[in-house]
PDB file of N, CA and C in Angstrom:
ATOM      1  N   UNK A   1      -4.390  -5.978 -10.428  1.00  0.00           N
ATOM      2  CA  UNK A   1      -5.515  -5.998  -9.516  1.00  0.00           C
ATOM      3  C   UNK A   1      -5.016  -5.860  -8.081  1.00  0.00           C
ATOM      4  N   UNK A   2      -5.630  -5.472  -7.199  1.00  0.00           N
ATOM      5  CA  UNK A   2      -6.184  -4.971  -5.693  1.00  0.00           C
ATOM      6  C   UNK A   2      -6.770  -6.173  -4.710  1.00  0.00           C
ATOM      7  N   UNK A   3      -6.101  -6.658  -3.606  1.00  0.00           N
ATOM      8  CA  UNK A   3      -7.643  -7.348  -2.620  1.00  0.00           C
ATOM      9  C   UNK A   3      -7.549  -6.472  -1.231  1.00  0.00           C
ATOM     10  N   UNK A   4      -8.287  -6.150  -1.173  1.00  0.00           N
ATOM     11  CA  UNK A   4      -8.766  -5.349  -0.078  1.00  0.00           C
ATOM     12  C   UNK A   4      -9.087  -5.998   1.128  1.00  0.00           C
ATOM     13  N   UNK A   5      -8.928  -5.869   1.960  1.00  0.00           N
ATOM     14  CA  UNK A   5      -9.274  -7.060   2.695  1.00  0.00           C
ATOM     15  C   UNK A   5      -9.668  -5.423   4.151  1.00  0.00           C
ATOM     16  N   UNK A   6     -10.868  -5.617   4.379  1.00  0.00           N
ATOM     17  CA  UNK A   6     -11.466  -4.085   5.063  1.00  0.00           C
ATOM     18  C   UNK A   6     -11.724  -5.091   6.645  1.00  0.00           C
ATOM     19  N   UNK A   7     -11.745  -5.025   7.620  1.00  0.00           N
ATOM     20  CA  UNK A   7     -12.011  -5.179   9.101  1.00  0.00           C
ATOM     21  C   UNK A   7     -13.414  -4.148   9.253  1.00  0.00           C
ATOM     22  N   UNK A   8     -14.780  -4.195   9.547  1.00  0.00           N
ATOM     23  CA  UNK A   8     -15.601  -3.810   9.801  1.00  0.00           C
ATOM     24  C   UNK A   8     -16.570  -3.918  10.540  1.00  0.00           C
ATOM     25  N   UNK A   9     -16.684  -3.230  11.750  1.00  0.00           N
ATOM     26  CA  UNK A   9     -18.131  -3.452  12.812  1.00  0.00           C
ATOM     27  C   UNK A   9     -18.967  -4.263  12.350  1.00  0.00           C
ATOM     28  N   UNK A  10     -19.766  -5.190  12.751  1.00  0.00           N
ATOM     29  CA  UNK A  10     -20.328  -5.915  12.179  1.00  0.00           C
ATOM     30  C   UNK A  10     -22.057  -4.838  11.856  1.00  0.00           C
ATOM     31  N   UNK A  11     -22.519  -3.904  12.521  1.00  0.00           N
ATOM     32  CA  UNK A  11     -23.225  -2.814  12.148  1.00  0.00           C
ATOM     33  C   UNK A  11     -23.140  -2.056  11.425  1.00  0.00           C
ATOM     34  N   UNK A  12     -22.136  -1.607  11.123  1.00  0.00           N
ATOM     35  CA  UNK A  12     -21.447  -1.067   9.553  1.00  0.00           C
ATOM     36  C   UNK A  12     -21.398  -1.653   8.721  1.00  0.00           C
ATOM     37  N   UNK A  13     -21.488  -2.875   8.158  1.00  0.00           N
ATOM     38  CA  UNK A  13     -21.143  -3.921   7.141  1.00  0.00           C
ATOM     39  C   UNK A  13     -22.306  -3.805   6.428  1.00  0.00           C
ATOM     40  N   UNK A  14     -23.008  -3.768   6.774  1.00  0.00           N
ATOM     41  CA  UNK A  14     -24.764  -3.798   5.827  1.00  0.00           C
ATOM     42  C   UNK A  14     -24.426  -2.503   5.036  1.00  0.00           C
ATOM     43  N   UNK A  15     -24.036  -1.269   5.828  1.00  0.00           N
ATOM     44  CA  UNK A  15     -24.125  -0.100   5.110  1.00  0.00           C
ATOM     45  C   UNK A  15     -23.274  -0.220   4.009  1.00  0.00           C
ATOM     46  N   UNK A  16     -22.078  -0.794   4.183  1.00  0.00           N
ATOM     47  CA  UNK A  16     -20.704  -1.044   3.890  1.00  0.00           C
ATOM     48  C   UNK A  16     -21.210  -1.763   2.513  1.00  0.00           C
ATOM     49  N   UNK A  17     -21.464  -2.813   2.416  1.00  0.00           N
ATOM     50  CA  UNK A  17     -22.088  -3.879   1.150  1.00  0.00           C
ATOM     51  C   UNK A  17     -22.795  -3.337   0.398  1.00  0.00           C
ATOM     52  N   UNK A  18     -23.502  -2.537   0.855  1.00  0.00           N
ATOM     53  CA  UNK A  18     -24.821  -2.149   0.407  1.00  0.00           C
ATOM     54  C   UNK A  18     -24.537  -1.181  -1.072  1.00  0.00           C
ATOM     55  N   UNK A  19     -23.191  -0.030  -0.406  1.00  0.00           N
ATOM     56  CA  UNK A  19     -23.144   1.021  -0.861  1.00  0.00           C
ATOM     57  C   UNK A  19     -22.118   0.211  -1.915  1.00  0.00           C
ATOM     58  N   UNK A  20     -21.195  -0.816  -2.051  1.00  0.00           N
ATOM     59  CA  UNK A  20     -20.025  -1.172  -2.652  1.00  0.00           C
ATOM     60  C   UNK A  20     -21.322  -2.042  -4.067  1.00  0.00           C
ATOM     61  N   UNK A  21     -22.401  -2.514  -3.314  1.00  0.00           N
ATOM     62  CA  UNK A  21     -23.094  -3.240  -4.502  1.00  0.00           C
ATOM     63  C   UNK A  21     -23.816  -2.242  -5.745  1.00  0.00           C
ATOM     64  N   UNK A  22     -24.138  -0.943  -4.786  1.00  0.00           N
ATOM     65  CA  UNK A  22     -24.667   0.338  -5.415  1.00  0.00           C
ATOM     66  C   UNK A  22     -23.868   1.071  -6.683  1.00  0.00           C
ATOM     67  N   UNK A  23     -22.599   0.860  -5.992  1.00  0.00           N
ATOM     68  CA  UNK A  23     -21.486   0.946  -7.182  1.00  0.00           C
ATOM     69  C   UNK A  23     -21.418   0.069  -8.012  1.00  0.00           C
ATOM     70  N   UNK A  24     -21.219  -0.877  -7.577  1.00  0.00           N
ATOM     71  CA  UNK A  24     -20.761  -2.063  -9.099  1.00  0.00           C
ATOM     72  C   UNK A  24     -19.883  -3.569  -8.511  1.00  0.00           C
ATOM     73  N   UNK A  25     -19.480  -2.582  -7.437  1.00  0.00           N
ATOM     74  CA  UNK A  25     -18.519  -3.868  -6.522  1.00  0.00           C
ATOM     75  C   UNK A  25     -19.117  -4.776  -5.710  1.00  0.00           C
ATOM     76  N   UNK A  26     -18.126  -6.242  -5.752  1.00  0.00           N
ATOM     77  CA  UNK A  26     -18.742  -7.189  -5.014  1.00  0.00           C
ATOM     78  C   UNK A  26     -17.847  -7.782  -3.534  1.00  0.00           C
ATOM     79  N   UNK A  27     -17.907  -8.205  -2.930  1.00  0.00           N
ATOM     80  CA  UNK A  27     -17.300  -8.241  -1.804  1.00  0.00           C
ATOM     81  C   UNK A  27     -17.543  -9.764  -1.331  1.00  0.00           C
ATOM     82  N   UNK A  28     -17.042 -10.816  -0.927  1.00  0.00           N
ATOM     83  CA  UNK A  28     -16.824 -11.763  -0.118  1.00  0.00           C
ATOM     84  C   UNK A  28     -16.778 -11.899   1.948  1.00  0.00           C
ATOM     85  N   UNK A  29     -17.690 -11.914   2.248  1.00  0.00           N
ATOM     86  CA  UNK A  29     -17.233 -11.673   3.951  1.00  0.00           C
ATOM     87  C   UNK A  29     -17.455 -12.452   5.060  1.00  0.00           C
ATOM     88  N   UNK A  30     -16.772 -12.866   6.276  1.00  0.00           N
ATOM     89  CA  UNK A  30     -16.812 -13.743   7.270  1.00  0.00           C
ATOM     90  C   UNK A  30     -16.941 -12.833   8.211  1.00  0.00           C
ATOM     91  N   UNK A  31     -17.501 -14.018   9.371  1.00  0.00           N
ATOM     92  CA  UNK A  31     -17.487 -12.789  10.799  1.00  0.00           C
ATOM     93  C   UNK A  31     -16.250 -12.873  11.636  1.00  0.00           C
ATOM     94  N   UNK A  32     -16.225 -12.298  12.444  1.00  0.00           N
ATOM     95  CA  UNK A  32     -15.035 -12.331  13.484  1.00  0.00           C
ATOM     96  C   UNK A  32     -15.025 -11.615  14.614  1.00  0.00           C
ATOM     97  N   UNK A  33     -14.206 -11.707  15.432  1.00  0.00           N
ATOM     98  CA  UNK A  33     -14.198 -10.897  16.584  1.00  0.00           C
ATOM     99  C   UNK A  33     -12.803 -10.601  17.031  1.00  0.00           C
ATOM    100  N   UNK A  34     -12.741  -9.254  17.205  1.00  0.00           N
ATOM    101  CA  UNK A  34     -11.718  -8.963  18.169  1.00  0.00           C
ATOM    102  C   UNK A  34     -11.275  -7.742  18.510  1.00  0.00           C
ATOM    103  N   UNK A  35     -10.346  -6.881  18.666  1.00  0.00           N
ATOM    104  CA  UNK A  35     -10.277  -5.787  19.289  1.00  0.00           C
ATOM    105  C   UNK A  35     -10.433  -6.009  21.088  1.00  0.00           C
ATOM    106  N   UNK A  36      -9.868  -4.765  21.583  1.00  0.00           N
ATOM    107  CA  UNK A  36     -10.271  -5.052  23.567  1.00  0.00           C
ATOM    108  C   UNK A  36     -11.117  -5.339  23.755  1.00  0.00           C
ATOM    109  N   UNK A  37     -12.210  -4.794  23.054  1.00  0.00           N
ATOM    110  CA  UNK A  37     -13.576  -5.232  23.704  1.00  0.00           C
ATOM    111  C   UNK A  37     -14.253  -6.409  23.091  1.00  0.00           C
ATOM    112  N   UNK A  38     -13.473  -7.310  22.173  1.00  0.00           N
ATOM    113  CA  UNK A  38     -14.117  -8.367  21.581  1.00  0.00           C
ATOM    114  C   UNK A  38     -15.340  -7.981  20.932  1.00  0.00           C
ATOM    115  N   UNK A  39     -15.062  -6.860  20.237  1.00  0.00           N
ATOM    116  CA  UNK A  39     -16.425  -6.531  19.561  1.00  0.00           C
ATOM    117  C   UNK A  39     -16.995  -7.580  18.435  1.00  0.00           C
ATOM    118  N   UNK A  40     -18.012  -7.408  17.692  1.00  0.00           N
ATOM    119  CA  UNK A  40     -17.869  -8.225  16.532  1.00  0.00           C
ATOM    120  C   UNK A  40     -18.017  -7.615  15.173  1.00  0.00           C
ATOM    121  N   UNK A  41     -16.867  -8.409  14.411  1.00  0.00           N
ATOM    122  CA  UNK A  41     -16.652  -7.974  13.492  1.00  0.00           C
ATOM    123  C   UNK A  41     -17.154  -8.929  12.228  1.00  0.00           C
ATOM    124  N   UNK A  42     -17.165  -7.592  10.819  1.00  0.00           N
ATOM    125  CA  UNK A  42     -16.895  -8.650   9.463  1.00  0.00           C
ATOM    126  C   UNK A  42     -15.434  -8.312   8.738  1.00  0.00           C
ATOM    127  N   UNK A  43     -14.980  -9.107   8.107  1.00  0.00           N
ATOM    128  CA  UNK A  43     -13.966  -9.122   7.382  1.00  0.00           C
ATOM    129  C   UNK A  43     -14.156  -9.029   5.995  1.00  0.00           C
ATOM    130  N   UNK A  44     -14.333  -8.145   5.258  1.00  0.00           N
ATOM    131  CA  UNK A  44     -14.502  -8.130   3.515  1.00  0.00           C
ATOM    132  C   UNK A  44     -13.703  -8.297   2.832  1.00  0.00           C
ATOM    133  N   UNK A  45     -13.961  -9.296   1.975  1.00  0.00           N
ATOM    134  CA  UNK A  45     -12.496  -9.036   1.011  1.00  0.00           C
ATOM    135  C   UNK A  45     -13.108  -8.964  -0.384  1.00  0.00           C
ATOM    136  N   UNK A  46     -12.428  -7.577  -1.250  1.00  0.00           N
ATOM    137  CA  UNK A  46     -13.018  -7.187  -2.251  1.00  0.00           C
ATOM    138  C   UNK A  46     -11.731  -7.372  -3.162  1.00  0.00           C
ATOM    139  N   UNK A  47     -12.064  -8.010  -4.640  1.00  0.00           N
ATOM    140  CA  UNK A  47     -10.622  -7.853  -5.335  1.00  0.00           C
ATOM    141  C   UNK A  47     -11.334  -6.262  -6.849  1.00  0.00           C
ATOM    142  N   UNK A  48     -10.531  -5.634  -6.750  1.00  0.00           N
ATOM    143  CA  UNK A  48     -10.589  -4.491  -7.565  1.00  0.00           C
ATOM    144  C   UNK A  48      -9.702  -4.456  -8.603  1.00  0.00           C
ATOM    145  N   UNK A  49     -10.029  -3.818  -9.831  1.00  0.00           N
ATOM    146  CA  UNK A  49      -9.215  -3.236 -10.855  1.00  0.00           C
ATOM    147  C   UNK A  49      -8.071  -1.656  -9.951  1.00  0.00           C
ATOM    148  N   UNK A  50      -7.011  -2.164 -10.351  1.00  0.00           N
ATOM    149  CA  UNK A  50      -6.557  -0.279  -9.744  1.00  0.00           C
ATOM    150  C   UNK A  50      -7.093   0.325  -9.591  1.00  0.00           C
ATOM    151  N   UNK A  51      -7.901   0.916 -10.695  1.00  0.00           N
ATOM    152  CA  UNK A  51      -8.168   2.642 -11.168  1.00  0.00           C
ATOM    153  C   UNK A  51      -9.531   2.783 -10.219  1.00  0.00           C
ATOM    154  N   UNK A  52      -9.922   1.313  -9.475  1.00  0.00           N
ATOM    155  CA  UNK A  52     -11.603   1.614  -8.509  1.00  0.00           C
ATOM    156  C   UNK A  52     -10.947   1.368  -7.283  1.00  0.00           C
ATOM    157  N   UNK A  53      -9.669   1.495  -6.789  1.00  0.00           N
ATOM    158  CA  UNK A  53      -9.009   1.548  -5.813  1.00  0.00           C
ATOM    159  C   UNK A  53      -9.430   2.469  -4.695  1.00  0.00           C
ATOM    160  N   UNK A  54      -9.321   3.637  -5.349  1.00  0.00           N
ATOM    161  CA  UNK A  54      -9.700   4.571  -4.677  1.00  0.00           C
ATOM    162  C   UNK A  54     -10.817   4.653  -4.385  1.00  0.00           C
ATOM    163  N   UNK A  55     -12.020   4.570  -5.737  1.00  0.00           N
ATOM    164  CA  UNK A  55     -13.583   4.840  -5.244  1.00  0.00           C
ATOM    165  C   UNK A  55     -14.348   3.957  -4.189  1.00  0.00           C
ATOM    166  N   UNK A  56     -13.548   2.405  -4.014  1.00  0.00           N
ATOM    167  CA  UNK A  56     -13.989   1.743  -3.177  1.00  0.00           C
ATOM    168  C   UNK A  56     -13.316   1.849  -1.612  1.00  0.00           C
ATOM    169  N   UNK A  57     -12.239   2.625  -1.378  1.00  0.00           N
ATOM    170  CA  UNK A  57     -11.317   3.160  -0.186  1.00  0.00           C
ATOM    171  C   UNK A  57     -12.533   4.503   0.286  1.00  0.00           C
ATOM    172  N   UNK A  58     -13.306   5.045  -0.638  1.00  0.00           N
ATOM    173  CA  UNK A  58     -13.853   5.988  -0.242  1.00  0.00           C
ATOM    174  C   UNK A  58     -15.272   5.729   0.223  1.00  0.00           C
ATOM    175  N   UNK A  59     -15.943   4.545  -0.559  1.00  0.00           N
ATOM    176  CA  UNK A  59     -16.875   3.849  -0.170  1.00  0.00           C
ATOM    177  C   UNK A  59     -16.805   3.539   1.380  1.00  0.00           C
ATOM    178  N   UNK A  60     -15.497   2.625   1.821  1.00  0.00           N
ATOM    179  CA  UNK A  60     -15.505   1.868   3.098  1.00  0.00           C
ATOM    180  C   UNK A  60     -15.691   3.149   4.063  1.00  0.00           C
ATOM    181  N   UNK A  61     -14.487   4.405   3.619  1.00  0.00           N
ATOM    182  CA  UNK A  61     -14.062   5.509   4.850  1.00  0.00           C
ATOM    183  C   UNK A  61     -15.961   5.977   4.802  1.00  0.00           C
ATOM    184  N   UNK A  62     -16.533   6.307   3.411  1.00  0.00           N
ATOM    185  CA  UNK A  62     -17.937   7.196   4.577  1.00  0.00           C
ATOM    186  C   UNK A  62     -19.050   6.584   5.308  1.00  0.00           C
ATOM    187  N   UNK A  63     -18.692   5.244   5.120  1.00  0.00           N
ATOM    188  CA  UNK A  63     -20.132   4.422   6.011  1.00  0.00           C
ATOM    189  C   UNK A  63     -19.133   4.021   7.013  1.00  0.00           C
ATOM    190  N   UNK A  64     -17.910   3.913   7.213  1.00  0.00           N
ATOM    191  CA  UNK A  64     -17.622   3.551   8.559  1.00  0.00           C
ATOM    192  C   UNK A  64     -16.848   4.543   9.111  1.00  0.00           C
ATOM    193  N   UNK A  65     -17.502   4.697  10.717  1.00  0.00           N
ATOM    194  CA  UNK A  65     -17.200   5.486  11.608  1.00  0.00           C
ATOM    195  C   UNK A  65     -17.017   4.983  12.920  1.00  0.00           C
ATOM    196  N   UNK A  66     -15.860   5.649  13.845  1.00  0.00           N
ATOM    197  CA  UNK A  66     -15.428   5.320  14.868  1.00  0.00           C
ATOM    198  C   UNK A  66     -16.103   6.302  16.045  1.00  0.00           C
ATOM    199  N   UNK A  67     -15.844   5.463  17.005  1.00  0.00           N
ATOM    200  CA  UNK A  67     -16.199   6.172  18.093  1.00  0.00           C
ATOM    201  C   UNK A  67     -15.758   5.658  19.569  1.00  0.00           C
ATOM    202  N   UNK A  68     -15.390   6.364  20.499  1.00  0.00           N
ATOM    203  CA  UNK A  68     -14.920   5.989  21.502  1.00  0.00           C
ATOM    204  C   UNK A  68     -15.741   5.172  22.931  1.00  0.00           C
ATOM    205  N   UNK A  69     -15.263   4.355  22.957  1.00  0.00           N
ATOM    206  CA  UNK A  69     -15.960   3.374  24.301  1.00  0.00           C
ATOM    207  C   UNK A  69     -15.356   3.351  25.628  1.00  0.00           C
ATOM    208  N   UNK A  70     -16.321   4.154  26.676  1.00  0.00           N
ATOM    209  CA  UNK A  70     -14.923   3.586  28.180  1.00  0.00           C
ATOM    210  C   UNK A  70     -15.792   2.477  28.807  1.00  0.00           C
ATOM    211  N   UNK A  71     -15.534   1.214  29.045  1.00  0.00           N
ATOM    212  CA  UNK A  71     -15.887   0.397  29.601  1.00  0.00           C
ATOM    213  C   UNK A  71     -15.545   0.435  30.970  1.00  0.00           C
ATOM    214  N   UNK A  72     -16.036  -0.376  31.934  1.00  0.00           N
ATOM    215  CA  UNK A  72     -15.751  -0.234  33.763  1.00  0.00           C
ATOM    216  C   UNK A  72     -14.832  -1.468  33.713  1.00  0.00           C
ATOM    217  N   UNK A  73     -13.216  -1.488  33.929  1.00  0.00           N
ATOM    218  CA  UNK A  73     -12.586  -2.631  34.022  1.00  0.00           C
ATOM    219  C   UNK A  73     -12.626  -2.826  35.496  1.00  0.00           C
ATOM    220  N   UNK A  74     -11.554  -3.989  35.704  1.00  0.00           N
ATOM    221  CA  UNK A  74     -10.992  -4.892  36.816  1.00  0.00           C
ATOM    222  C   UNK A  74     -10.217  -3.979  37.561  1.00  0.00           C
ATOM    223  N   UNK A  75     -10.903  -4.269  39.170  1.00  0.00           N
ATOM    224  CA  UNK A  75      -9.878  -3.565  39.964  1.00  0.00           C
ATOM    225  C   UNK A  75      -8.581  -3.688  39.926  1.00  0.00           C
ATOM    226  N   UNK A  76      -8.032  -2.627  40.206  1.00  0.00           N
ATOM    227  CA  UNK A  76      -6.702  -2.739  39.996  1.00  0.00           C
ATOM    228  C   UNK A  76      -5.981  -3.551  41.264  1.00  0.00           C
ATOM    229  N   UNK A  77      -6.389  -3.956  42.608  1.00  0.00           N
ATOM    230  CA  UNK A  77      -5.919  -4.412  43.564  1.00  0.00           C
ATOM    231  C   UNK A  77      -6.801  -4.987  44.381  1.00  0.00           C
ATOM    232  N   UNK A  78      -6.455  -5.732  45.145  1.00  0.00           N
ATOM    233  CA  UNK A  78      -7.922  -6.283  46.175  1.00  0.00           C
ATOM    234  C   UNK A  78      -8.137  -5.416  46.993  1.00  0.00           C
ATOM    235  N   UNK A  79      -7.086  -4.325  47.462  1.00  0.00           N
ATOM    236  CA  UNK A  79      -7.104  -3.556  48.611  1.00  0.00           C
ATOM    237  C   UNK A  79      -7.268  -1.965  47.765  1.00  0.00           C
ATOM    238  N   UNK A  80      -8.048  -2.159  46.540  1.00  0.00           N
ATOM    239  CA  UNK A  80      -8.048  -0.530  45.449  1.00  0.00           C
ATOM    240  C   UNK A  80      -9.687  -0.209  46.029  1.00  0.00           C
ATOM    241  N   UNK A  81     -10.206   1.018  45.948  1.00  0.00           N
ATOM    242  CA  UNK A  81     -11.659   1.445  46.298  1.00  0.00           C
ATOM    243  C   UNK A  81     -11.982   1.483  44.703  1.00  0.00           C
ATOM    244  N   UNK A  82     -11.565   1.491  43.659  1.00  0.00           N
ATOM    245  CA  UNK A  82     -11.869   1.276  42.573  1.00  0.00           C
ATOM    246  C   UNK A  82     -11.343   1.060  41.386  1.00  0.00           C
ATOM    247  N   UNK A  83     -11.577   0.996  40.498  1.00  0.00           N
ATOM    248  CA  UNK A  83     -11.080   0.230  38.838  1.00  0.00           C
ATOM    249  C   UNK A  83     -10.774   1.494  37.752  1.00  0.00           C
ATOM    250  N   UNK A  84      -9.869   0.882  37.185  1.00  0.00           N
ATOM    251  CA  UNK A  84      -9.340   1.384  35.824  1.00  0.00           C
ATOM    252  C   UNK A  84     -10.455   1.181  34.636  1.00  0.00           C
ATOM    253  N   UNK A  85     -10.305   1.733  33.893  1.00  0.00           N
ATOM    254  CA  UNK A  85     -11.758   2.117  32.670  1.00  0.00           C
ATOM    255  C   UNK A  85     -11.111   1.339  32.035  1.00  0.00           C
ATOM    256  N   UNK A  86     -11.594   0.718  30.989  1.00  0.00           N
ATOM    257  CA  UNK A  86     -10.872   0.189  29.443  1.00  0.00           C
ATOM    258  C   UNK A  86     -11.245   1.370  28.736  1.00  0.00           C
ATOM    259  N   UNK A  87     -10.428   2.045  27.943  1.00  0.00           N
ATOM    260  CA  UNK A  87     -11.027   3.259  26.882  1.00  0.00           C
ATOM    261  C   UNK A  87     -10.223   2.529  25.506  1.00  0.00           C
ATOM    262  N   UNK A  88     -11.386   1.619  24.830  1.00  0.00           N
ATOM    263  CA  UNK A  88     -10.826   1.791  23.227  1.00  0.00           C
ATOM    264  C   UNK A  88     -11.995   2.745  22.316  1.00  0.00           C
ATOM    265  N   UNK A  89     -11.336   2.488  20.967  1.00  0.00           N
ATOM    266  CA  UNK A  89     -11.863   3.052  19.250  1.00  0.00           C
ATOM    267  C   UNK A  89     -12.718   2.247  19.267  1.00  0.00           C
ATOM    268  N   UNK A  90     -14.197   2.602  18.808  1.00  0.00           N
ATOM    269  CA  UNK A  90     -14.931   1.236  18.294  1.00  0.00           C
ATOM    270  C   UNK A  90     -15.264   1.634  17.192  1.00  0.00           C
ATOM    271  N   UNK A  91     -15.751   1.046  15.823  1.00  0.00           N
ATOM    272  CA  UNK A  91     -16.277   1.261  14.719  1.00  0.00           C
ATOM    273  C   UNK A  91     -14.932   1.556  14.099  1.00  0.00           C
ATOM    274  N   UNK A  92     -15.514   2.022  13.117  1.00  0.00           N
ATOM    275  CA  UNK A  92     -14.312   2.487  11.866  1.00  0.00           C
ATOM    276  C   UNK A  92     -13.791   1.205  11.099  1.00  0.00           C
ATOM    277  N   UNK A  93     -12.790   1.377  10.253  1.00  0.00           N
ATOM    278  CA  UNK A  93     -12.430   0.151   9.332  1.00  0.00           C
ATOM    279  C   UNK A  93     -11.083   0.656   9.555  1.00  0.00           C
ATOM    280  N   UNK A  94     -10.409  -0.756   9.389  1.00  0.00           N
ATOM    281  CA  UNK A  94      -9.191  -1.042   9.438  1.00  0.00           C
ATOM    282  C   UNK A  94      -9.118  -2.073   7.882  1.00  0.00           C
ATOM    283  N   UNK A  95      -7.970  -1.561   7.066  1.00  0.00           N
ATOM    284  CA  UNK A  95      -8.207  -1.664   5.811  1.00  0.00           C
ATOM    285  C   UNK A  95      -6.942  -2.491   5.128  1.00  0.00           C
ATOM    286  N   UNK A  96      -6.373  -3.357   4.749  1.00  0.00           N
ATOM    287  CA  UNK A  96      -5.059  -3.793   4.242  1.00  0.00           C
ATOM    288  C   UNK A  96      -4.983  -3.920   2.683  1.00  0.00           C
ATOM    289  N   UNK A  97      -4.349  -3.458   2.260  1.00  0.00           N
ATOM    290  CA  UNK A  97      -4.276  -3.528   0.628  1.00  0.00           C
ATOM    291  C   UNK A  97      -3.067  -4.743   0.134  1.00  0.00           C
ATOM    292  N   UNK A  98      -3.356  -5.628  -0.964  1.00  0.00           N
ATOM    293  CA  UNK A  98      -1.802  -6.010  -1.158  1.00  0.00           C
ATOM    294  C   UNK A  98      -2.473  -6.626  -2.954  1.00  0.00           C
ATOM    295  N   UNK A  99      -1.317  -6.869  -3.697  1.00  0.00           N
ATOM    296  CA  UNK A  99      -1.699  -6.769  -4.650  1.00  0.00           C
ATOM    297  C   UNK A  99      -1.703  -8.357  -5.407  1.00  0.00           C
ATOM    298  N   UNK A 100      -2.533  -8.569  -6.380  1.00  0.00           N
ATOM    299  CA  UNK A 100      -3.145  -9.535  -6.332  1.00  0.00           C
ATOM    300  C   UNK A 100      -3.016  -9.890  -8.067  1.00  0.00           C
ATOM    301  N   UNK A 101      -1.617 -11.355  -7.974  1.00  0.00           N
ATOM    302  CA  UNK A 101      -1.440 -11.539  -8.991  1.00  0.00           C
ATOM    303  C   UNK A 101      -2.258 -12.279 -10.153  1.00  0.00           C
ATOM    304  N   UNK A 102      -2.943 -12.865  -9.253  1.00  0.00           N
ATOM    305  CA  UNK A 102      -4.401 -13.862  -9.936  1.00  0.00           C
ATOM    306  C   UNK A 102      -5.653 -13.482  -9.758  1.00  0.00           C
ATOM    307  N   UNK A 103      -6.076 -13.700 -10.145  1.00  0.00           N
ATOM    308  CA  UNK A 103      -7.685 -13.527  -9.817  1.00  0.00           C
ATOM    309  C   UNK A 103      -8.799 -14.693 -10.727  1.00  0.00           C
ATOM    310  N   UNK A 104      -9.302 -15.662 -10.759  1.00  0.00           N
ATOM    311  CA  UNK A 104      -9.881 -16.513 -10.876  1.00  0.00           C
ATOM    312  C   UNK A 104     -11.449 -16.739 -11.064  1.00  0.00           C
ATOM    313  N   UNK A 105     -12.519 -17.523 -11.385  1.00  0.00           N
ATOM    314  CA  UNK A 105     -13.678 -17.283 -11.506  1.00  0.00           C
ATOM    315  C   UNK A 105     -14.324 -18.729 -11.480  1.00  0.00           C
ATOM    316  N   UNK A 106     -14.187 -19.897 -10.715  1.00  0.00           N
ATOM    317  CA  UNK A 106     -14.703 -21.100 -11.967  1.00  0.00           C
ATOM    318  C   UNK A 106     -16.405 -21.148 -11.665  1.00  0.00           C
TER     319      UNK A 106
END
């Protein structure tokens, strides 16, 4: 077995669940926050058979999508006429796989 453990916009996650329950899969998730912009996030953690490894990697990649944010940062000096942008990624999934010698039910 598989635990997946997916990082997801917290606006993506509905789509995200939705489509993994549509399949067959079930998912566990907390909120969180972080990234530059302290966005907010969910954290899923799905445990899989191998062989749905993939179909659920393909699940997460088409409901989540990234997109770029420039925010107005902090001047760069007291004596600057203006500020540096923050430019991060927002959306998309960030995904960790590791493999999972137990799996349990009580």
């Amino acid at each position: 077995m598989k635990m997946i453990m997916a990082i997801v916009p917290r606006d993506e996650a509905v789509r995200v669940l939705e489509a993994l329950i549509t399949a067959g899969h079930t998912a566990t998730f907390t909120d969180s926050r972080s990234g530059v912009l302290r966005q907010a996030q969910q954290m899923l953690f799905i445990a899989v058979e191998e062989q749905d490894l993939d179909e659920v990697l393909a699940i997460i990649r088409d409901n989540c999508h990234s997109q770029v944010a420039v925010e107005p940062g902090e001047p760069r000096s007291p004596f600057s006429l203006g500020s540096v942008p923050v430019t991060a990624e927002l959306g998309g999934a960030v995904v960790f796989i590791w493999d999972l010698d137990r799996f349990e039910i009580y």
